[in-house]
Protein backbone atom coordinates (compact mmCIF):
# COMPACT_ATOMS: atom_id res chain seq x y z
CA UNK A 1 7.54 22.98 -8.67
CA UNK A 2 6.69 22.03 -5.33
CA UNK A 3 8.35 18.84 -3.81
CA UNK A 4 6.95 15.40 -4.30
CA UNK A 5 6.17 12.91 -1.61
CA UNK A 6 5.56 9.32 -2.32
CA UNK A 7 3.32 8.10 0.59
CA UNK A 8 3.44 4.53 1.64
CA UNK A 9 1.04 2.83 4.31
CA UNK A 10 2.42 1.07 6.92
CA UNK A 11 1.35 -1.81 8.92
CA UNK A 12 4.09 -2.31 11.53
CA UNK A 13 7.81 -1.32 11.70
CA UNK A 14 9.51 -3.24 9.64
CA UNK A 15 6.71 -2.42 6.60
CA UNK A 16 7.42 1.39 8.00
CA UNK A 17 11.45 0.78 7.64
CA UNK A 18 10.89 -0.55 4.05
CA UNK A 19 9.07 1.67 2.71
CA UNK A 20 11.46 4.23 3.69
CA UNK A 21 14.38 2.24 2.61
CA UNK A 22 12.70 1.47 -0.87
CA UNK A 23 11.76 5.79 -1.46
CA UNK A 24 9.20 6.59 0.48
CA UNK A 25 8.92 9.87 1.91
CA UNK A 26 6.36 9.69 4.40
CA UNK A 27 4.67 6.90 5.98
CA UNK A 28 0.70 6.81 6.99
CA UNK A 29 -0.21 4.32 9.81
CA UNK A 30 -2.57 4.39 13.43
CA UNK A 31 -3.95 2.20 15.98
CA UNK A 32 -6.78 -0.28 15.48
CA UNK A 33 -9.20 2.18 17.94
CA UNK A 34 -9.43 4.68 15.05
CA UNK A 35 -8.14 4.06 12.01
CA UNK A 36 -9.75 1.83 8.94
CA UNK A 37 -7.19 -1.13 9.91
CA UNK A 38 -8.78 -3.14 12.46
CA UNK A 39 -6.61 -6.21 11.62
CA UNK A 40 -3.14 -6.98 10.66
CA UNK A 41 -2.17 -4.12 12.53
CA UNK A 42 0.24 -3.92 14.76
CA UNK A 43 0.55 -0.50 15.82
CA UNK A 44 -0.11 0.94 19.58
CA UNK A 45 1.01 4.16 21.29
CA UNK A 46 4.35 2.50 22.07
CA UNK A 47 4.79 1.68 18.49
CA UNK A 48 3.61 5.07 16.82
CA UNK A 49 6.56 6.50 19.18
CA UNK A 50 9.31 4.63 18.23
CA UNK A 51 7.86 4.91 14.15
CA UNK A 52 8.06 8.73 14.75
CA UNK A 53 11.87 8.55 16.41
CA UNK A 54 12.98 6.31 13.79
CA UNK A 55 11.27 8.74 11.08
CA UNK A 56 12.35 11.71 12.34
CA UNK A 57 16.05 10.39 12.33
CA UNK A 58 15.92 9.97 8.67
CA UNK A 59 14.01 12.92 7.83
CA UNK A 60 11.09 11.36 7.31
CA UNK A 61 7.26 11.61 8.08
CA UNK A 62 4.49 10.07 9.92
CA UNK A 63 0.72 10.79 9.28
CA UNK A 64 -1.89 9.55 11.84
CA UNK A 65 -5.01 8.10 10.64
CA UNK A 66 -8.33 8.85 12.37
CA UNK A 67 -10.66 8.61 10.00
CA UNK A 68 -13.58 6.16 11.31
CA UNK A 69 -16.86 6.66 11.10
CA UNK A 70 -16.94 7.94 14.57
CA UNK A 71 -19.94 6.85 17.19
CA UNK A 72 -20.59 8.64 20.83
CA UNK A 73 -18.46 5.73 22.50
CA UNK A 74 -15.09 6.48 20.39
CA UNK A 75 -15.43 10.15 21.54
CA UNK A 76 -14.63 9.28 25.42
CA UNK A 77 -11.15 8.03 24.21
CA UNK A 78 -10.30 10.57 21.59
CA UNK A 79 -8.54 13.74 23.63
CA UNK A 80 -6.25 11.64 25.63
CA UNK A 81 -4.90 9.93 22.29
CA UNK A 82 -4.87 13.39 20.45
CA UNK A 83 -2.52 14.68 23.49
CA UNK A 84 -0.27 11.81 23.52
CA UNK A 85 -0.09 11.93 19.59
CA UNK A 86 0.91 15.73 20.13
CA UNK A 87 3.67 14.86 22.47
CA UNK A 88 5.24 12.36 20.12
CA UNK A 89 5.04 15.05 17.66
CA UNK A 90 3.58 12.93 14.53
CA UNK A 91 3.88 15.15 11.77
CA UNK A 92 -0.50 14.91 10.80
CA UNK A 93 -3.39 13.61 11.09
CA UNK A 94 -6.19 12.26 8.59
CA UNK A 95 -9.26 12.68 9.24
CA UNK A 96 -12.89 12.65 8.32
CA UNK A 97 -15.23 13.46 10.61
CA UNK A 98 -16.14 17.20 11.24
CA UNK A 99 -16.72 15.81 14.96
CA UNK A 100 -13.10 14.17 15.44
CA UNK A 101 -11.43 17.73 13.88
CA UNK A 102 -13.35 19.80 16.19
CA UNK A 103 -11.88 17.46 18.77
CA UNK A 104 -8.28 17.67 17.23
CA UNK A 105 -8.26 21.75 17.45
CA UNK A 106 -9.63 21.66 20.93
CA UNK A 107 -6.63 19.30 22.42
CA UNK A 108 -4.25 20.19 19.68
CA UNK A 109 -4.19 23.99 18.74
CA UNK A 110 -1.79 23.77 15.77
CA UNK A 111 -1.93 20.32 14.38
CA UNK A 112 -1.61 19.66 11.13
CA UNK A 113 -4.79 18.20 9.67
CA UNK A 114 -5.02 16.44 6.06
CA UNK A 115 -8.67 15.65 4.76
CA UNK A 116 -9.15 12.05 4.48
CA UNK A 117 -10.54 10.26 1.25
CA UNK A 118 -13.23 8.47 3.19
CA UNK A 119 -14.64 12.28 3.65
CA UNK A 120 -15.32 11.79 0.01
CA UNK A 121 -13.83 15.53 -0.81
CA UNK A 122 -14.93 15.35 -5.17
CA UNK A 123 -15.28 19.10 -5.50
CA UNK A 124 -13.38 22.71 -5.46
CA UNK A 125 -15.71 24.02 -3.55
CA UNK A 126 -15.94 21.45 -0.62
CA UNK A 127 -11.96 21.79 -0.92
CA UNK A 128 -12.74 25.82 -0.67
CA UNK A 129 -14.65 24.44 2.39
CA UNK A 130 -12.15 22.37 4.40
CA UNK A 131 -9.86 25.07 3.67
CA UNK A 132 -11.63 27.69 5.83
CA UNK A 133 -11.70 24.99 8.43
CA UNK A 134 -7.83 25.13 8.63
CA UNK A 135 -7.01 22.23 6.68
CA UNK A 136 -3.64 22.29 5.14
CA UNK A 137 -4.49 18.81 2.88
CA UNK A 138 -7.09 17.28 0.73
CA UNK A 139 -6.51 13.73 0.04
CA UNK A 140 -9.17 13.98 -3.03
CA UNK A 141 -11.60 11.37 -3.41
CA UNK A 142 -10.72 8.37 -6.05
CA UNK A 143 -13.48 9.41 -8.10
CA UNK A 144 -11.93 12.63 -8.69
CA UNK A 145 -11.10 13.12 -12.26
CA UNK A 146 -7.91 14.39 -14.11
CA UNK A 147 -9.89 17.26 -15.39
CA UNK A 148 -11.25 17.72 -12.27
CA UNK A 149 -8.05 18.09 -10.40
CA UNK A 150 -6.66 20.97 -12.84
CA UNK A 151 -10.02 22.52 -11.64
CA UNK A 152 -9.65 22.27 -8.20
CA UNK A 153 -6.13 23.24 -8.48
CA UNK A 154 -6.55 26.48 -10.00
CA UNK A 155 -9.62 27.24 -7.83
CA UNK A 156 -7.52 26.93 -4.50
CA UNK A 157 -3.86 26.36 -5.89
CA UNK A 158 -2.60 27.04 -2.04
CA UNK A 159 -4.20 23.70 -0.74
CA UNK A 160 -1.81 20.65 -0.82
CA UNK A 161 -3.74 17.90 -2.89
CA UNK A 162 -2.97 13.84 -2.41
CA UNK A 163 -4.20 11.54 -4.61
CA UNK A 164 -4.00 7.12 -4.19
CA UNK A 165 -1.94 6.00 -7.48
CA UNK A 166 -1.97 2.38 -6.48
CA UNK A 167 -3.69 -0.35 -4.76
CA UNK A 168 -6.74 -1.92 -4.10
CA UNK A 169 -9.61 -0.34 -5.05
CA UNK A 170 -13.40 -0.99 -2.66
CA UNK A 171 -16.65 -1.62 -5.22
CA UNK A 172 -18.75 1.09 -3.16
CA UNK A 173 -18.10 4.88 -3.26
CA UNK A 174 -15.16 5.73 -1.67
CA UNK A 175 -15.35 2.93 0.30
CA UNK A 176 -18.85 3.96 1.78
CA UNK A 177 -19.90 0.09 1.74
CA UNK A 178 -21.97 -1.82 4.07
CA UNK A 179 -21.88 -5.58 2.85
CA UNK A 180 -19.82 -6.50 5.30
CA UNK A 181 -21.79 -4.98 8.38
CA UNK A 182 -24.93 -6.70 7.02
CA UNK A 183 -23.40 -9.97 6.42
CA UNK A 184 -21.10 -10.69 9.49
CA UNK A 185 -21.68 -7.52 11.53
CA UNK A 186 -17.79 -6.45 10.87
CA UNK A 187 -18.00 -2.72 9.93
CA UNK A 188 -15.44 -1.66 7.29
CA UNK A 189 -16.22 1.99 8.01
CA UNK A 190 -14.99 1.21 11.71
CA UNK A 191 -11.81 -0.92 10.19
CA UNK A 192 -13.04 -4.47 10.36
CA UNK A 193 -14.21 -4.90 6.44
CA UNK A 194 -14.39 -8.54 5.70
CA UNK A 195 -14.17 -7.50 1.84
CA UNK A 196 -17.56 -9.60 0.68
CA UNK A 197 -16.56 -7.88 -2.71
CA UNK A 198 -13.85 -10.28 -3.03
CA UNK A 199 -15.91 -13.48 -2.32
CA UNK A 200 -16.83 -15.64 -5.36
CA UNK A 201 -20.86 -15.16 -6.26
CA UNK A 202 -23.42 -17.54 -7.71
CA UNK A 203 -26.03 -16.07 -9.27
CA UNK A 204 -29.86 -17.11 -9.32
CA UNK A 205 -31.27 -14.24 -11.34
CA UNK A 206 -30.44 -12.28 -14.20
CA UNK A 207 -33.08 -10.09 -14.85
CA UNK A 208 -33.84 -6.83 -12.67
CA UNK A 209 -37.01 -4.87 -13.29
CA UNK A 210 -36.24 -1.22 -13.35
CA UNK A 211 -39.65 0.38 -13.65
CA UNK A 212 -41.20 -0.71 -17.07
CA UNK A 213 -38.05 -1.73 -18.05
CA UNK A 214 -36.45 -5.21 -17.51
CA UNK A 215 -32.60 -4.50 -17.37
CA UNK A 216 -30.48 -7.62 -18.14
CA UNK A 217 -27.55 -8.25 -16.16
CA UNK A 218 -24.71 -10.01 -17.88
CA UNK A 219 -22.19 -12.05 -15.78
CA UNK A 220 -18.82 -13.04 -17.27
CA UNK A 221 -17.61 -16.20 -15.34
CA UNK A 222 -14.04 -16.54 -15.78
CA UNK A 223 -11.52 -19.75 -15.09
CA UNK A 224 -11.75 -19.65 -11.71
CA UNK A 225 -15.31 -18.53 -10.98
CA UNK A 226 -17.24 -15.45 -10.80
CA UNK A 227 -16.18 -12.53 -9.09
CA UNK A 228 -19.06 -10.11 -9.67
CA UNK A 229 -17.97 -7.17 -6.90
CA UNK A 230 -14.10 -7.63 -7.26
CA UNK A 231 -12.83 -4.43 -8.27
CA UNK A 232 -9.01 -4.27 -10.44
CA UNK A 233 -6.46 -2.79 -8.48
CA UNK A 234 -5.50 0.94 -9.60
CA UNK A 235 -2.34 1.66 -11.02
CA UNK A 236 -1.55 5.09 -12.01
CA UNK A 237 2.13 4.87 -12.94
CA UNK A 238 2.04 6.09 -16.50
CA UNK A 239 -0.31 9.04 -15.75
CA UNK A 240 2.44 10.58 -12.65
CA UNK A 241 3.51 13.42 -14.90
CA UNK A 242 -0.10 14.22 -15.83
CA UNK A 243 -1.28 14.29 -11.72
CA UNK A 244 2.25 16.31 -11.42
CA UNK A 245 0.71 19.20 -13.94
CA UNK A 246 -2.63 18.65 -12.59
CA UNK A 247 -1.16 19.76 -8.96
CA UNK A 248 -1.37 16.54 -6.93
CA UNK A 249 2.28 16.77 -4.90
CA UNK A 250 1.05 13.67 -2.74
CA UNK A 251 1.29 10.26 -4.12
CA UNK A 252 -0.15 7.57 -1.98
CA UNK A 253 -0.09 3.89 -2.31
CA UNK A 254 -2.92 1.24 -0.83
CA UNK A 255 -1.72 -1.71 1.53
CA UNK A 256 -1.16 -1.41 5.09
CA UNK A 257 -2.32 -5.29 5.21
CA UNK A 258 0.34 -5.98 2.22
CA UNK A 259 3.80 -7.56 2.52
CA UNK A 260 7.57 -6.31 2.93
CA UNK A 261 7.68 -7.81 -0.59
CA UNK A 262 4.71 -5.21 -2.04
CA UNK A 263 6.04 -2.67 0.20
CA UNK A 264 9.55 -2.86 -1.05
CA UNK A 265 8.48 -3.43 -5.43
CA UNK A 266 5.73 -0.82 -4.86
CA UNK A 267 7.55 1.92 -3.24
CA UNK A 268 10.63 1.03 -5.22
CA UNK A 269 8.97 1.46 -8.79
CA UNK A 270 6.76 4.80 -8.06
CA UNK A 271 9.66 6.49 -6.06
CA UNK A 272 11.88 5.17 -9.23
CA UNK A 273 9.45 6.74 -11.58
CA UNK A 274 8.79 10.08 -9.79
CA UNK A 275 12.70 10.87 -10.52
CA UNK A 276 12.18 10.18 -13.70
CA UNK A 277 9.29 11.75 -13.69
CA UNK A 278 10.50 13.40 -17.45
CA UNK A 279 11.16 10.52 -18.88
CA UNK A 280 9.44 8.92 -21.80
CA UNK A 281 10.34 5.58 -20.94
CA UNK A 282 10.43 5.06 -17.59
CA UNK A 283 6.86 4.28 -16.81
CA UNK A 284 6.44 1.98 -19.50
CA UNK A 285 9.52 -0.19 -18.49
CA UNK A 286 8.60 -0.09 -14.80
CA UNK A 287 4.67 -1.14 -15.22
CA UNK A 288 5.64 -4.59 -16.28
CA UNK A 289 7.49 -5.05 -13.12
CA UNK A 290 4.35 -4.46 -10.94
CA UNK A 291 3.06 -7.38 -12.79
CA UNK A 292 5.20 -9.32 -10.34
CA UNK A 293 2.96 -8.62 -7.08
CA UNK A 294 0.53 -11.20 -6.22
CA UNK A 295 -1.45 -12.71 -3.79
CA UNK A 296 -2.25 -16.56 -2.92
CA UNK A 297 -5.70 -17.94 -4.10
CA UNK A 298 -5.97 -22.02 -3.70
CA UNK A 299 -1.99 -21.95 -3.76
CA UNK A 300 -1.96 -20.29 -7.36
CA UNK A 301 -0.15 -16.80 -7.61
CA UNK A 302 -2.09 -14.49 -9.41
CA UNK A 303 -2.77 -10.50 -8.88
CA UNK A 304 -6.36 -8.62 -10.07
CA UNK A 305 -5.18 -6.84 -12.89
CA UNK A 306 -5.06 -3.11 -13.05
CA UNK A 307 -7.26 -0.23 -14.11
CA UNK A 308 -6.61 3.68 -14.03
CA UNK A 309 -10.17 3.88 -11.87
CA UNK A 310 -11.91 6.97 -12.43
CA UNK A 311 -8.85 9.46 -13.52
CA UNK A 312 -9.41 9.93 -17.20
CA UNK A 313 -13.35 10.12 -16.81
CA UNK A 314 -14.61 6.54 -17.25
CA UNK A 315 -17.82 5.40 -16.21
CA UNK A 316 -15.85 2.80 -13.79
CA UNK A 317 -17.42 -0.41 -15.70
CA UNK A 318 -14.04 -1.39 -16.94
CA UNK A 319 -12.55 -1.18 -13.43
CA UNK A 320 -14.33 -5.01 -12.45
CA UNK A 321 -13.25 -8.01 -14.67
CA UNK A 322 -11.10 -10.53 -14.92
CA UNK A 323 -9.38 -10.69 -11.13
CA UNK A 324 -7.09 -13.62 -11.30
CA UNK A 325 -4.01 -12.30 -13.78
CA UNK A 326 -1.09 -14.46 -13.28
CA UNK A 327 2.20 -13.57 -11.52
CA UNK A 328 5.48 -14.78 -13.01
CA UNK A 329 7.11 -14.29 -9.60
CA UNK A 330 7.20 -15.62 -6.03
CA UNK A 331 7.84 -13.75 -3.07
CA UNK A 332 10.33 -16.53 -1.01
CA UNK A 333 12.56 -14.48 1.19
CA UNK A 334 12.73 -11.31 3.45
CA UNK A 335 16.87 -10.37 4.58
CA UNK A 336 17.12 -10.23 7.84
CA UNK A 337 21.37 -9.42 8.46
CA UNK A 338 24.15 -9.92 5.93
CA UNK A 339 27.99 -10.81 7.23
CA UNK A 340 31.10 -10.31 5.11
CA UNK A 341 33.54 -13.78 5.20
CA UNK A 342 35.85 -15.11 2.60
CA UNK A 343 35.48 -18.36 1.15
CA UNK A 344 37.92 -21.19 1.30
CA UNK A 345 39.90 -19.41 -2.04
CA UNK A 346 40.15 -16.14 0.41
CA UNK A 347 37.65 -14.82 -1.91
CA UNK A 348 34.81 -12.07 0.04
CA UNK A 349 31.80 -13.65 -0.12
CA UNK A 350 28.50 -12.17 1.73
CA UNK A 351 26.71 -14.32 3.65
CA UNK A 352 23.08 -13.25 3.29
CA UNK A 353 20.73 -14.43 6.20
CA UNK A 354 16.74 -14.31 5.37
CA UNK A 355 13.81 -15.63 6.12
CA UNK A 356 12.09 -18.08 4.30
CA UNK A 357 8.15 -17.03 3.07
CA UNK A 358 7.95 -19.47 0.22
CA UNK A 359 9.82 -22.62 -0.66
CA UNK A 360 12.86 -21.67 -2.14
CA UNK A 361 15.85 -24.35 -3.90
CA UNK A 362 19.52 -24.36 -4.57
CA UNK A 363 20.52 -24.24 -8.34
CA UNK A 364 17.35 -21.91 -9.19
CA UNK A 365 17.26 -18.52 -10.60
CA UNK A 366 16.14 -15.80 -7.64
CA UNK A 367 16.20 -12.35 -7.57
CA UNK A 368 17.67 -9.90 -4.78
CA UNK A 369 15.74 -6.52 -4.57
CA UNK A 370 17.70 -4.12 -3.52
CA UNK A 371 16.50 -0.34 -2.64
CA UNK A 372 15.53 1.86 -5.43
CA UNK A 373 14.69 -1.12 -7.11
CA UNK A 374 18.07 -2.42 -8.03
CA UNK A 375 17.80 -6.34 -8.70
CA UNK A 376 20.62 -8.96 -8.77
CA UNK A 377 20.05 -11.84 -10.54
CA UNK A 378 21.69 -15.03 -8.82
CA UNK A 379 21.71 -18.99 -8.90
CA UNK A 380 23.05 -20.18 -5.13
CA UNK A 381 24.42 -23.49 -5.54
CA UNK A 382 23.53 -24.11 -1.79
CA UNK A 383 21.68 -22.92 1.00
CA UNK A 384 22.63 -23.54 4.62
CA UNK A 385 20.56 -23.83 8.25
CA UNK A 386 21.20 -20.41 10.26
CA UNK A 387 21.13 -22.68 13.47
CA UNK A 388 23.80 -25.32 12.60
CA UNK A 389 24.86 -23.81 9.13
CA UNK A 390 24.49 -27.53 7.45
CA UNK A 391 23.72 -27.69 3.72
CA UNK A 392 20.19 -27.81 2.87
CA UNK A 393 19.05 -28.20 -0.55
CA UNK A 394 16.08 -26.08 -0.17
CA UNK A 395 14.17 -24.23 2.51
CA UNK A 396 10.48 -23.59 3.48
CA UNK A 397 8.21 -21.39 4.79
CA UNK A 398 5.34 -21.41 6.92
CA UNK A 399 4.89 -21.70 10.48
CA UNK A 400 8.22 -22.72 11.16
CA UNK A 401 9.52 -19.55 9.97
CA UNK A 402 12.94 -20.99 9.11
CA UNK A 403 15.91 -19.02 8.57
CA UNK A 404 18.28 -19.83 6.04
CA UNK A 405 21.45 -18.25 4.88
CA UNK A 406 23.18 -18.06 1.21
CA UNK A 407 26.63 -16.97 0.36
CA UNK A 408 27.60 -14.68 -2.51
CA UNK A 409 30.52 -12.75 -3.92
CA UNK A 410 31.49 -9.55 -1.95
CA UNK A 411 31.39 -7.45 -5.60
CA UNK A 412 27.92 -8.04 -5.55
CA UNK A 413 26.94 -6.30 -2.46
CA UNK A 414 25.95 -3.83 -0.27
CA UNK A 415 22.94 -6.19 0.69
CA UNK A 416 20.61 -4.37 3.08
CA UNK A 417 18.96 -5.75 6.15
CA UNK A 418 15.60 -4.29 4.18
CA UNK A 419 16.02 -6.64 1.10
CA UNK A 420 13.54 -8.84 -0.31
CA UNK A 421 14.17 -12.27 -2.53
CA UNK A 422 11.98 -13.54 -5.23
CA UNK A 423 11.98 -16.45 -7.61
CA UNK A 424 10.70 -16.91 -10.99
CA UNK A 425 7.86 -19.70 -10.92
């Protein structure tokens, strides 16, 4: 069997260094010129230099996305940024446009190229195309079925095939959409998508005419409001050993706008489950942790829900419904450096610096993820100012971005600089 990679986007650095330290095996990331992340991005030449040194050091990967929706004034820029991407020696690029690859093998002779999704690849023979074009990878569209992939698999079983297993999912094909062009004139197929599809609609009409036939359109308002384009996010942990047979040996996960805290429980639970890849119980047990992601929404925690999308052959209906599932969890604290003491007994204690996202008290139950998903449950009686190392009784987040520090016992540890504290809400 041929090795598995669990791909993890990256956003900046320290996402980059997570995602690595929680499993991943290769990293996807590029600048805001040409890639689909306009915002919350943090990435420039300088930055995709030191990501590929710090990769490389660890034996690790970085894939280059350049997969706009290319006009005439991108192309001017283009072969300067392919040359300087072949001196750093990223390990491929994603692409989609026929133009931009043409481009690529012009300036860059033997780069690797990998098909991106947005080319909206759903069939063997368009893989059977790229192919011919010198592509080593096809990252299959989303609409690609399980059946579909055992097809395209045995048609061209030579081709490396990637496949997204988690995040969000858009409402349009592939994420072909154009709401957000014609409502605020940000283009998501440039990067800039203001994601209308996650707005909250009202609705004046309920009836469409299609031809002869009045169609009635039924709209489910949930508690808080009606989300008619929000799509669940996909989840595709129990079906790994399925995509495994089918031939997909690249497993990518959604989020370069996420947090450490999704980078570090995402990449920890799929890279946890692709070891145990034969085992009947691993999925199961890990799914209910990635209930535990969430997002803020008028200060209440709560994540979409999940779907498998399109994988076993649905007609995609049950992919949009209730998007505001409740998270049990809070992500309050990111580890910044850890120092080994003893305490006045002469005990060894860690001392555990982090930074504070959410509010976070003394004499509550948190949670200490540690790579590959190892948690330690603890209670610190006390937290303490970094600065002046006084007692505080709790610490907050925000824009003061304050650093607090917690002490625990040295059999405990190793605590990473990578680590990531939640608390049960």
């Amino acid at each position: 069997m041929k090795k598995l990679e669990l791909l993890a986007p990256a956003g900046n650095l320290l996402k980059m260094q997570t995602a690595f330290a929680y499993g991943a095996d290769a990293v996807y990331l590029g600048i805001p010129d040409f890639s689909l992340r306009v915002r919350i991005n943090d990435f420039d030449l300088k930055g995709i230099k030191e990501a590929v040194k710090i990769s490389h050091k660890q034996n690790k990967k970085v894939y280059v996305t350049i997969n706009i929706f290319a006009h005439n004034k991108h192309l001017k820029k283009l072969p300067l940024y392919i040359k300087e991407l072949k001196l750093m020696k990223v390990d491929a690029l994603i692409i989609s446009d026929p133009g931009i690859i043409a481009l690529v093998k012009k300036n860059w002779k033997n780069a690797e190229i990998h098909l991106s999704t947005q080319a909206n690849c759903t069939n063997l023979e368009a893989v059977k195309f790229w192919v011919k074009q010198g592509l080593k990878r096809i990252i299959l569209g989303r609409e690609v079925t399980l059946k579909e992939i055992k097809e395209i698999h045995k048609a061209v079983p030579r081709v490396e095939l990637e496949y997204f297993v988690h995040g969000a999912m858009c409402m349009a094909y592939s994420g072909r959409c154009f709401l957000s062009k014609n409502l605020l004139g940000r283009s998501g197929n440039l990067g800039d998508c203001a994601q209308p599809c996650r707005w909250e609609y009202d609705i004046k009409e309920v009836n469409i005419k299609t031809g002869n036939h009045p169609e009635e359109f039924e709209v489910v308002e949930e508690r808080h409001g009606t989300y008619l384009l929000n799509s669940r996010d996909l989840c595709l942990l129990k079906h790994l050993k399925e995509l495994v047979a089918a031939g997909i040996t690249s497993f990518k996960v959604e989020g370069r706008a996420k947090s450490v805290y999704y980078q570090a429980t995402v990449c920890g639970i799929y890279s946890r489950a692709l070891r145990l890849i034969n085992s009947k119980i691993a999925p199961a047990k890990l799914k209910k942790e990635l209930d535990y992601l969430f997002s803020e929404l008028n200060t209440k925690l709560v994540h979409r829900g999940y779907s498998v999308g399109f994988l076993l052959g649905g007609r995609g209906e049950e992919n949009i419904s209730n998007s505001h599932e409740p998270s049990p969890w809070e992500f309050c604290g990111q580890v910044i450096k850890t120092e080994t003491s003893k305490d006045k007994n002469k005990k060894g204690i860690i001392k555990v610096y982090f930074k504070v996202h959410n509010t976070i008290k003394a004499n509550e139950e948190i949670e200490l993820i540690r790579p590959d998903y190892d948690i330690i449950k603890i209670i610190p009686p006390v937290f303490f100012d970094a600065a002046t190392y006084a007692e505080i009784k709790e610490a907050h987040g925000g824009g003061g971005s304050q650093i607090a520090v917690f002490e625990m016992p040295y059999e405990l540890g190793p605590i990473s600089d990578l680590c990531v504290l939640r608390r049960k809400i």
